[in-house]
N, C-alpha and C. Protein backbone atom coordinates (compact mmCIF):
# COMPACT_ATOMS: atom_id res chain seq x y z
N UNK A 1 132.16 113.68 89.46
CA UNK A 1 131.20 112.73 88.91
C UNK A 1 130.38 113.43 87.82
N UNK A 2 130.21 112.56 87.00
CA UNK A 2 129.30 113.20 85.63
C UNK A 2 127.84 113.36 85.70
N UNK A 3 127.51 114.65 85.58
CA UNK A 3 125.86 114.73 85.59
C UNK A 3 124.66 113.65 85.29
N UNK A 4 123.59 113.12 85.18
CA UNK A 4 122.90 112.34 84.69
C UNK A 4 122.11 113.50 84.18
N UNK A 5 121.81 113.47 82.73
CA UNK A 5 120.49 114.02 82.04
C UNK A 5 119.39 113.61 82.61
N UNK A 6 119.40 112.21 82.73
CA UNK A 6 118.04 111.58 82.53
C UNK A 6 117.63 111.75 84.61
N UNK A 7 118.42 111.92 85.46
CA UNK A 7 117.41 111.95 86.83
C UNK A 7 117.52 113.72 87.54
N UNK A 8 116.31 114.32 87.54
CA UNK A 8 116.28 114.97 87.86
C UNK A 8 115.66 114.79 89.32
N UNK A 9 115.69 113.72 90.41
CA UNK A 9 115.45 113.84 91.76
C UNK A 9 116.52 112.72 92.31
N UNK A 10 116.53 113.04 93.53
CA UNK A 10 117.72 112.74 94.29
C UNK A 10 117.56 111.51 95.18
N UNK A 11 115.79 110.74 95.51
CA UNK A 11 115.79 109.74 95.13
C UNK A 11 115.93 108.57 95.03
N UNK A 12 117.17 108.37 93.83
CA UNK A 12 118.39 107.20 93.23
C UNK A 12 116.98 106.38 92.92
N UNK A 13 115.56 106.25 92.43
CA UNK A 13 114.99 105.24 91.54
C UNK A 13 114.01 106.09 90.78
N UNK A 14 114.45 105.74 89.82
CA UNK A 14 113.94 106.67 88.26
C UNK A 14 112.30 106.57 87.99
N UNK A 15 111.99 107.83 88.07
CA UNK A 15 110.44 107.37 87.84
C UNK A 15 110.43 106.97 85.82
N UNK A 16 109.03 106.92 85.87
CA UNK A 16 109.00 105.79 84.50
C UNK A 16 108.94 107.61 83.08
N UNK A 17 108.55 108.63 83.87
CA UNK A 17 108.38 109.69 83.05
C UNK A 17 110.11 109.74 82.86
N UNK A 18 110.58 109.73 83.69
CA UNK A 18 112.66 109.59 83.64
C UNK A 18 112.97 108.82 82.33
N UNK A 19 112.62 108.04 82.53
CA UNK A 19 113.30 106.81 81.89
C UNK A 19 112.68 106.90 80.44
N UNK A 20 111.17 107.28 80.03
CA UNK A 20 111.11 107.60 78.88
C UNK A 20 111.85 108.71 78.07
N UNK A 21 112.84 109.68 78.70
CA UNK A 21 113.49 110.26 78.24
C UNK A 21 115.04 109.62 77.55
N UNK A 22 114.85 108.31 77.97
CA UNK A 22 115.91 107.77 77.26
C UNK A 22 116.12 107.59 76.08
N UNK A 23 117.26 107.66 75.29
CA UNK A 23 117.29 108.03 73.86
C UNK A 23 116.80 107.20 73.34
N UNK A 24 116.97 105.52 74.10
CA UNK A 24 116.15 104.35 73.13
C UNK A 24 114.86 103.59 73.56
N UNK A 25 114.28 104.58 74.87
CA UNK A 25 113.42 103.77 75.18
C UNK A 25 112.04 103.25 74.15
N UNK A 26 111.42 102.54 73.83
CA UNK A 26 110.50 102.16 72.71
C UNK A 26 109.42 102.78 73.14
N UNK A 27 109.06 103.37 71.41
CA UNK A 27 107.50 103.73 71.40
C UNK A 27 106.13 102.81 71.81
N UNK A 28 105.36 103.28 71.48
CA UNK A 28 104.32 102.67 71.77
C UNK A 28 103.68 101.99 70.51
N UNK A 29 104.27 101.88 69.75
CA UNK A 29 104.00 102.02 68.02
C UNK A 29 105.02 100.45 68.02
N UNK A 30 106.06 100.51 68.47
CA UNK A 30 107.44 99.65 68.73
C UNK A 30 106.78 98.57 69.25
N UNK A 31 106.13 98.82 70.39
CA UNK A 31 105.92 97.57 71.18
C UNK A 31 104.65 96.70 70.85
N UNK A 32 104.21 97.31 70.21
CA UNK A 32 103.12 96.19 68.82
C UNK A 32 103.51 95.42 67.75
N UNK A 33 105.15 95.16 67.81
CA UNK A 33 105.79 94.50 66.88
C UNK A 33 106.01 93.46 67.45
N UNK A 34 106.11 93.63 69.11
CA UNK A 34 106.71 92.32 69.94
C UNK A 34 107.79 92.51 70.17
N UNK A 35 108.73 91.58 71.08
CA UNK A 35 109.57 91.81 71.91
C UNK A 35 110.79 92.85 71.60
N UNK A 36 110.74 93.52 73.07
CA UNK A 36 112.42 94.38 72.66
C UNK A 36 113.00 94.61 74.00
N UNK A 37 114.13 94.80 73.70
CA UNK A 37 114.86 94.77 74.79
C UNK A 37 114.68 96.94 75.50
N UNK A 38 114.51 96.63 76.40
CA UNK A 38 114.34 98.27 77.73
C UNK A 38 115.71 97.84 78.34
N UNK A 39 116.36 99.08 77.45
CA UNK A 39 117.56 99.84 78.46
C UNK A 39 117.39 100.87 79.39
N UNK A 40 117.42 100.45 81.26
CA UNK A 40 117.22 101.30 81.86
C UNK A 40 118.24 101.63 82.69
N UNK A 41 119.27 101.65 81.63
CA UNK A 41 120.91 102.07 82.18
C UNK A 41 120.89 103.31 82.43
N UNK A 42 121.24 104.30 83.90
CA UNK A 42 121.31 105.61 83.55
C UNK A 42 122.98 105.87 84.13
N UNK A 43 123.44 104.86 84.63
CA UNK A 43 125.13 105.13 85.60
C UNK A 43 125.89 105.14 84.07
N UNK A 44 126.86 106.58 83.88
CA UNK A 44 127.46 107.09 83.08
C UNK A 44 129.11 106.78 83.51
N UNK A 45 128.97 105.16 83.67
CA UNK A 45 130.65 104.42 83.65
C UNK A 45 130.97 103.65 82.44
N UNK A 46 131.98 103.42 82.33
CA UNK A 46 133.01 102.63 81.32
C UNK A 46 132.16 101.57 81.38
N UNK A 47 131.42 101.07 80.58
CA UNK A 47 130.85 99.87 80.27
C UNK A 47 130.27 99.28 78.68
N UNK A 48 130.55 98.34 78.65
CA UNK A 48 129.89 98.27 77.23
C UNK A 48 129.46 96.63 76.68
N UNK A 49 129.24 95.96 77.66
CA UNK A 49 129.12 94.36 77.15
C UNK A 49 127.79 94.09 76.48
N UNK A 50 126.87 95.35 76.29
CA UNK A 50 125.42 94.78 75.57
C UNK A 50 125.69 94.92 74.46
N UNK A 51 126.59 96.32 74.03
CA UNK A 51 126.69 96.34 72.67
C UNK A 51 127.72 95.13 72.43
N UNK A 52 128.77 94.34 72.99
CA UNK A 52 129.47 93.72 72.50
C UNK A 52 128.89 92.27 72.38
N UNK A 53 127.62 91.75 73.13
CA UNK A 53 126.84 90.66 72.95
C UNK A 53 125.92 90.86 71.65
N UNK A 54 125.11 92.13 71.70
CA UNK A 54 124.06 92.14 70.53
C UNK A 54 124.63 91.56 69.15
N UNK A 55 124.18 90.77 68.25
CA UNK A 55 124.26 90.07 67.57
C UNK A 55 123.80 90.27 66.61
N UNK A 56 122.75 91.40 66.56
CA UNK A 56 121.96 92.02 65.58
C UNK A 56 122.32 93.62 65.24
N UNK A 57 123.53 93.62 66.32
CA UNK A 57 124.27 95.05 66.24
C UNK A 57 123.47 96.43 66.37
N UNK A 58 122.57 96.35 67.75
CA UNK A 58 121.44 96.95 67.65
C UNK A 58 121.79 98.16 69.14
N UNK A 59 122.60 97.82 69.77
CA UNK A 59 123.13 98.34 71.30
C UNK A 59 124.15 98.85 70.75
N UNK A 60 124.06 100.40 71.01
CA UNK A 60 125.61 101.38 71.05
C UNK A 60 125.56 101.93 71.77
N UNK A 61 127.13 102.08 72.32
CA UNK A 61 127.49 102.86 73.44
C UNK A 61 128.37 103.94 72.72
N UNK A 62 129.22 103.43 71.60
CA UNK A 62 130.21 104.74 71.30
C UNK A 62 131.12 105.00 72.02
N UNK A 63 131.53 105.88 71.64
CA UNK A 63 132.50 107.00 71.87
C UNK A 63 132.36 107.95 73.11
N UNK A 64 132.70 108.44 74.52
CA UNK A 64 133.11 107.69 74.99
C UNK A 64 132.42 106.19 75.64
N UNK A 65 133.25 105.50 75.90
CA UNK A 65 132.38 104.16 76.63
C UNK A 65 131.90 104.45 77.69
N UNK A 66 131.47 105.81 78.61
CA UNK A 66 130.83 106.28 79.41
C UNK A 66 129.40 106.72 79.05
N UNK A 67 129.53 106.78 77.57
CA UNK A 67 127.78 106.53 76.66
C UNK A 67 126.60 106.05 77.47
N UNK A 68 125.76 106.43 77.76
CA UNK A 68 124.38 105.30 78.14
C UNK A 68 124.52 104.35 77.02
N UNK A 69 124.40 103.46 77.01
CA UNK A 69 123.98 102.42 75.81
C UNK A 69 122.44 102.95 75.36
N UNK A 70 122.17 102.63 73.86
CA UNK A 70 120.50 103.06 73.41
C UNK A 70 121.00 101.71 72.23
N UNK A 71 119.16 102.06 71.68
CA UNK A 71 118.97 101.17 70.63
C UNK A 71 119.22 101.65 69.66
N UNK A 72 119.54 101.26 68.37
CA UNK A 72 119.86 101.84 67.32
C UNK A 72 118.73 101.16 66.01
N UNK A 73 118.27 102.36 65.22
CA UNK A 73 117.07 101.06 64.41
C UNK A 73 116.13 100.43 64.98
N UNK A 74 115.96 100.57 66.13
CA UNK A 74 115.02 99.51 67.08
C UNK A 74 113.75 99.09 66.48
N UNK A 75 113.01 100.10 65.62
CA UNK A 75 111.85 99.61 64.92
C UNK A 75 112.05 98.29 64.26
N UNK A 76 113.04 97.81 63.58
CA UNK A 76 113.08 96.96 62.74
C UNK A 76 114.01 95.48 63.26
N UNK A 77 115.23 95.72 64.00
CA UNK A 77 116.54 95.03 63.93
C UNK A 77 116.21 94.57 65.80
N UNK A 78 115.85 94.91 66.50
CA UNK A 78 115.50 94.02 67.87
C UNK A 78 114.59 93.21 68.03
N UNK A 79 114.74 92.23 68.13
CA UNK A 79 113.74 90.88 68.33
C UNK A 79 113.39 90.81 69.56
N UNK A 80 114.28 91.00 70.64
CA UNK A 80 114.08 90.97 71.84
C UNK A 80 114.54 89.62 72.32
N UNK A 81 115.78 89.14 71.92
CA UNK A 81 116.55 88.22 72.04
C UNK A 81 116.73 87.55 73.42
N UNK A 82 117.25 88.66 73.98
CA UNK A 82 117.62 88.60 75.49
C UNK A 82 118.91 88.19 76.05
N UNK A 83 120.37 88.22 75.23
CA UNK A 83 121.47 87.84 75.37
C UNK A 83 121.92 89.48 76.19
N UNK A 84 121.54 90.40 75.84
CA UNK A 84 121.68 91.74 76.79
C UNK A 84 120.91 92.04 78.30
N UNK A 85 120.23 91.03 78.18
CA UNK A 85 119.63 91.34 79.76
C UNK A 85 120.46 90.26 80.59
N UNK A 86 121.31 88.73 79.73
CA UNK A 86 122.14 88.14 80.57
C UNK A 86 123.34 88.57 81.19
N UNK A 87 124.01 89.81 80.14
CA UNK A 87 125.72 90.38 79.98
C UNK A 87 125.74 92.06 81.04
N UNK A 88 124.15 92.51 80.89
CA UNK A 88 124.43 93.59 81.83
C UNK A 88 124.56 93.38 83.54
N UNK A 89 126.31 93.87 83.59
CA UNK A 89 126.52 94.13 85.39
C UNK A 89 125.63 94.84 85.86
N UNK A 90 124.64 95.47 85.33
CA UNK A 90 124.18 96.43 86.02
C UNK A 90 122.44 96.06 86.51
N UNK A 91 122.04 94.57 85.95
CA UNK A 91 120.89 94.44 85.92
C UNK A 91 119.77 95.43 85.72
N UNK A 92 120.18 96.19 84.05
CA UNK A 92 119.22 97.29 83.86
C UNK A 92 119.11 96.82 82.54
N UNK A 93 118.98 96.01 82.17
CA UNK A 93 118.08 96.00 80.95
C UNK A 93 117.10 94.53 80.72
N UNK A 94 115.46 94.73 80.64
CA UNK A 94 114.35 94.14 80.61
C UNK A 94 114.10 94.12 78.88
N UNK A 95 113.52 92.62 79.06
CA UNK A 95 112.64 92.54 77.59
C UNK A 95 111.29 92.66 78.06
N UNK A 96 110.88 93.58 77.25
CA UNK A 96 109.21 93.58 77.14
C UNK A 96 108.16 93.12 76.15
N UNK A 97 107.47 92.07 76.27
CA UNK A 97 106.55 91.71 75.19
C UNK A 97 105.25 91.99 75.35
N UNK A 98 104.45 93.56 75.07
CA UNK A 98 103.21 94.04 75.37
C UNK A 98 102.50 93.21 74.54
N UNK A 99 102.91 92.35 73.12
CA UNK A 99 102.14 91.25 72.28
C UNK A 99 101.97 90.03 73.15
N UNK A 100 102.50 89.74 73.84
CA UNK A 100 102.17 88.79 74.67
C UNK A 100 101.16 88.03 74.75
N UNK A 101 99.74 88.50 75.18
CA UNK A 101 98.53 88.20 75.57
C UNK A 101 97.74 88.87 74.97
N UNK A 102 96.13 88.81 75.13
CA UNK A 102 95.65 90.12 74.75
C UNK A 102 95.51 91.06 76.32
N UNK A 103 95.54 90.43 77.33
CA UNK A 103 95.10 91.17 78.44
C UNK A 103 96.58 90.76 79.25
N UNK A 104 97.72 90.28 79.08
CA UNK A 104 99.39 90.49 79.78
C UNK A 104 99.86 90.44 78.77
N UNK A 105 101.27 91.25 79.89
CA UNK A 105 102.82 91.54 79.28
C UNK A 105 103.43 90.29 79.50
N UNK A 106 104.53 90.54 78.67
CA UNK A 106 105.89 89.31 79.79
C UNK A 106 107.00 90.31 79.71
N UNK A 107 107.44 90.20 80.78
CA UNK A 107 108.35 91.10 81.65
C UNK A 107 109.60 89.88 81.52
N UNK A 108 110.33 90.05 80.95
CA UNK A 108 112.00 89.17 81.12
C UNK A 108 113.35 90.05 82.28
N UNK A 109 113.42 89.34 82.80
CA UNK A 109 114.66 90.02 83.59
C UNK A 109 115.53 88.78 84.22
N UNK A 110 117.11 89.96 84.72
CA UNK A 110 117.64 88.79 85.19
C UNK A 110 117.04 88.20 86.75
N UNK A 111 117.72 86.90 87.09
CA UNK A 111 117.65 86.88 88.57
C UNK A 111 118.57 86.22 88.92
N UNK A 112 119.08 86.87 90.45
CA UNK A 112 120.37 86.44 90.68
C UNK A 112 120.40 85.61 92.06
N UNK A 113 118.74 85.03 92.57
CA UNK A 113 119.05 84.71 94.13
C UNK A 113 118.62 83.03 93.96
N UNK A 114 118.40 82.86 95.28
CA UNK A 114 117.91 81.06 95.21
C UNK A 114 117.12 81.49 96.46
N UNK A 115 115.67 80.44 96.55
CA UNK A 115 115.80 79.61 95.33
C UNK A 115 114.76 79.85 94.48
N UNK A 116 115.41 79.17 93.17
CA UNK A 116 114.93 79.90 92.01
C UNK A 116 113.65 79.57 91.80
N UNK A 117 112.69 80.90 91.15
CA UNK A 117 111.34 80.71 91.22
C UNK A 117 110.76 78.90 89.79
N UNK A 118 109.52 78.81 89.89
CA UNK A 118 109.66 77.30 89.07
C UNK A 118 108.26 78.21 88.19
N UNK A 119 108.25 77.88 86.93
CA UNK A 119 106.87 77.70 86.07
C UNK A 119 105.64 77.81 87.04
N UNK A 120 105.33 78.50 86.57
CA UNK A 120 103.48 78.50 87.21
C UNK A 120 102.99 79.31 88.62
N UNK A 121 104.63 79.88 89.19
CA UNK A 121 104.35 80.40 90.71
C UNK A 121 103.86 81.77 90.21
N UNK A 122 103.12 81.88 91.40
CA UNK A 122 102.28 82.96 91.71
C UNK A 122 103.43 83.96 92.03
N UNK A 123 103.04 85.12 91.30
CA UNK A 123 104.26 86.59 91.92
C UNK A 123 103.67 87.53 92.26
N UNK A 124 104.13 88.66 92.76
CA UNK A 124 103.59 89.89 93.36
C UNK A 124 104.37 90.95 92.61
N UNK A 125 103.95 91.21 91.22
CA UNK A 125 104.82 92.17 90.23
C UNK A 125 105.38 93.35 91.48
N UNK A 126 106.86 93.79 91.43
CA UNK A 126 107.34 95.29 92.26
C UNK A 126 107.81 96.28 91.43
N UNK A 127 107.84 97.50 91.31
CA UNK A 127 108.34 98.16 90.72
C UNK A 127 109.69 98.38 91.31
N UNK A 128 109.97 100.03 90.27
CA UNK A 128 111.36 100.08 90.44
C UNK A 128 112.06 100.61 91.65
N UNK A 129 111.03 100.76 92.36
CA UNK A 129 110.88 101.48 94.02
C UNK A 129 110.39 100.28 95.03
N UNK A 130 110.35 99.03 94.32
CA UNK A 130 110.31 97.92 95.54
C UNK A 130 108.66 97.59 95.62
N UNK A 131 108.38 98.59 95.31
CA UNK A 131 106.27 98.75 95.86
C UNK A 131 105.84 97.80 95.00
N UNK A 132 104.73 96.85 95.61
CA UNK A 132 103.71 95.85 95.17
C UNK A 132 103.42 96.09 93.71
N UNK A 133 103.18 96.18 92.78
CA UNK A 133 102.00 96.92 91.87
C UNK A 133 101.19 96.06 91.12
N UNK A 134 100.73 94.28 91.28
CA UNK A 134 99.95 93.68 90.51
C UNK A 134 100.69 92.39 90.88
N UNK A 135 99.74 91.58 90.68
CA UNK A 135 99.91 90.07 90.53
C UNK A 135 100.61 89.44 88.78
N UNK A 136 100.50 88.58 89.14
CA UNK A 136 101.37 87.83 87.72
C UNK A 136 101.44 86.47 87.98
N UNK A 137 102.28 85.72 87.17
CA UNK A 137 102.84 83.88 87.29
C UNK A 137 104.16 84.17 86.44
N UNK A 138 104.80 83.21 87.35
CA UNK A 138 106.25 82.74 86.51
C UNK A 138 105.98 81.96 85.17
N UNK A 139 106.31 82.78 84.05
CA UNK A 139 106.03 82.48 82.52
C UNK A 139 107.00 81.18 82.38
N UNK A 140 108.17 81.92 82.31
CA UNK A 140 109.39 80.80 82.30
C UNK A 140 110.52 81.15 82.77
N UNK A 141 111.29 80.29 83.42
CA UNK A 141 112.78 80.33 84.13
C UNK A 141 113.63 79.10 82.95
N UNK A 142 114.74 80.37 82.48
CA UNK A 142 115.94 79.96 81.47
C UNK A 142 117.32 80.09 82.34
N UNK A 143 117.72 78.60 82.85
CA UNK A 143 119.08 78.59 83.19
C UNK A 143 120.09 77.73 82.52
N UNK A 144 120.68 78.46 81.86
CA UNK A 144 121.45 78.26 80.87
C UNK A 144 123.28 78.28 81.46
N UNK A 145 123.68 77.69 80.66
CA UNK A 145 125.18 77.02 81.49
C UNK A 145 125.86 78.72 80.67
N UNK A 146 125.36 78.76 79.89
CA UNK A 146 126.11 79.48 78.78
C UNK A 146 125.76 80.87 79.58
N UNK A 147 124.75 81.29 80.75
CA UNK A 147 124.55 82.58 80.79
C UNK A 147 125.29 82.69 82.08
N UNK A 148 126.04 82.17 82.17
CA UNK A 148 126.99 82.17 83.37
C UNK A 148 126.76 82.41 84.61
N UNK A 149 125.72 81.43 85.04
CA UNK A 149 125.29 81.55 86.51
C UNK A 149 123.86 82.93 86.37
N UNK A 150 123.65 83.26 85.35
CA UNK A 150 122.49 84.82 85.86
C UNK A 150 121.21 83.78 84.64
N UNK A 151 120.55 83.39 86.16
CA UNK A 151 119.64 82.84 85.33
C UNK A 151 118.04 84.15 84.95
N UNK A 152 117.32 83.77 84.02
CA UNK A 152 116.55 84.96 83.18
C UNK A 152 114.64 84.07 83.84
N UNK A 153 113.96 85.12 84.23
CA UNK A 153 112.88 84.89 84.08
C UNK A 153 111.94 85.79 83.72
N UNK A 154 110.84 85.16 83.14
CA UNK A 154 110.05 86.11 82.75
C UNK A 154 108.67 85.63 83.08
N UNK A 155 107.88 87.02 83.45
CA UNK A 155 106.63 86.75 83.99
C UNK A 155 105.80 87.04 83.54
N UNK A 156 104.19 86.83 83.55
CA UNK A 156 103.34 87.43 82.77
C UNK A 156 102.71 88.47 84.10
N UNK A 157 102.47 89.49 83.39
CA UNK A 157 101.56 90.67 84.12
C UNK A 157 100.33 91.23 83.34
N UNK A 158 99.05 91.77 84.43
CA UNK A 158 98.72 92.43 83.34
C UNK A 158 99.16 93.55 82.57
N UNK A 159 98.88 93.76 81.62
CA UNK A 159 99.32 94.67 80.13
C UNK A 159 99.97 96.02 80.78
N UNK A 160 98.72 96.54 81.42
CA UNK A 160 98.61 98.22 82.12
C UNK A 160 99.94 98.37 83.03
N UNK A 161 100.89 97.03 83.84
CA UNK A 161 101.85 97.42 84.20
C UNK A 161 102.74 96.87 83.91
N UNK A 162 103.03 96.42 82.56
CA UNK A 162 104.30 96.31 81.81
C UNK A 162 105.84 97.34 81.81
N UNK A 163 105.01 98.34 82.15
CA UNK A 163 106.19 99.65 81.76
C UNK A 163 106.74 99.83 83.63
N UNK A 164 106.10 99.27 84.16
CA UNK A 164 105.59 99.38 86.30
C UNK A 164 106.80 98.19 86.55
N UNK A 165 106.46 97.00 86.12
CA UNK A 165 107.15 95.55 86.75
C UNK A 165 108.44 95.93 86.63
N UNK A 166 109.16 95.44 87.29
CA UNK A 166 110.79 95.26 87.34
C UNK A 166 111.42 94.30 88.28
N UNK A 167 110.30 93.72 89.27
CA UNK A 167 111.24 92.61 89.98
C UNK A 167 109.47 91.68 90.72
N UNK A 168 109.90 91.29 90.93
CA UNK A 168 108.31 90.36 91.64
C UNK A 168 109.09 89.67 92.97
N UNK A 169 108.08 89.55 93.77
CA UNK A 169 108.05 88.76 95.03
C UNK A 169 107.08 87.19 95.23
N UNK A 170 107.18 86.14 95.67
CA UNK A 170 106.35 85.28 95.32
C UNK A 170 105.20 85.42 96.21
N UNK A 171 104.13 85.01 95.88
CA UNK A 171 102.89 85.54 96.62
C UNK A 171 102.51 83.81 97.02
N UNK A 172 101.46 84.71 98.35
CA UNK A 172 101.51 83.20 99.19
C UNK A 172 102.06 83.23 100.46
């Protein structure tokens, strides 16, 4: 099996100092432009459907297709579309919009269970270790025929744990 650069503990959930070591994770400079897509791919298998969805030709994997996928240009050429957070098997890649609010994020990710959360519910932001870390509301739920059953929601959080959220629980 092939080394991972990016986890140095054993673990198996990446702390957030990890994951900024990723070749494309966005600055802080980046995320005052508004939305972009967070690749938090670190499994070094044959995969490549973000770069083959991106549309703006902004996701490379290369040579071999065992590549992490990164952003390429990201300052300028990611909108934060979100056709790559529908196509990854791996449910590792989030859009983040720190422009959002002045005081929340919106956190986009996929979701794959039922039943599906509705506009306006109350959530319990979790990180990438499952743990509580903040309240939020369901921003919006996009189920789209075209995203083939992986419907996308996105939540608002406050700001401070934008980089923290990765899955929510409904509160209540």
């Amino acid at each position: 099996m092939m080394e991972n650069p990016l986890l140095e503990q054993s673990s198996g959930v990446l702390s957030y100092e990890e994951l900024r070591r990723h070749p494309s994770y966005p600055s802080e400079e980046r995320y005052r432009k508004g939305p972009i897509a967070v690749i938090e791919c670190v499994e070094a298998i044959p995969c490549n459907p973000c770069q083959t969805v991106c549309h703006r030709t902004v996701i490379t994997v290369g040579e071999p297709i065992t590549n992490l996928p990164r952003l390429i240009d990201q300052e300028e050429l990611c909108n934060g579309c979100g056709q790559c957070v529908v196509i990854c098997p791996g449910l590792a890649i989030f859009i983040i919009d720190k422009t959002f609010s002045e005081t929340e994020a919106a956190v986009t990710m996929p979701y794959e269970f039922l039943p599906l959360p509705a506009k306006g519910d109350r959530i319990r932001g979790v990180n990438r270790a499952g743990r509580e870390v903040c309240g939020g509301y369901v921003h919006k739920v996009r189920n789209v025929k075209g995203y083939d059953r992986t419907v996308v929601v996105t939540v608002a959080v406050p700001k401070e744990f934008a980089d923290e959220v990765r899955f929510f629980r409904r509160a209540g």
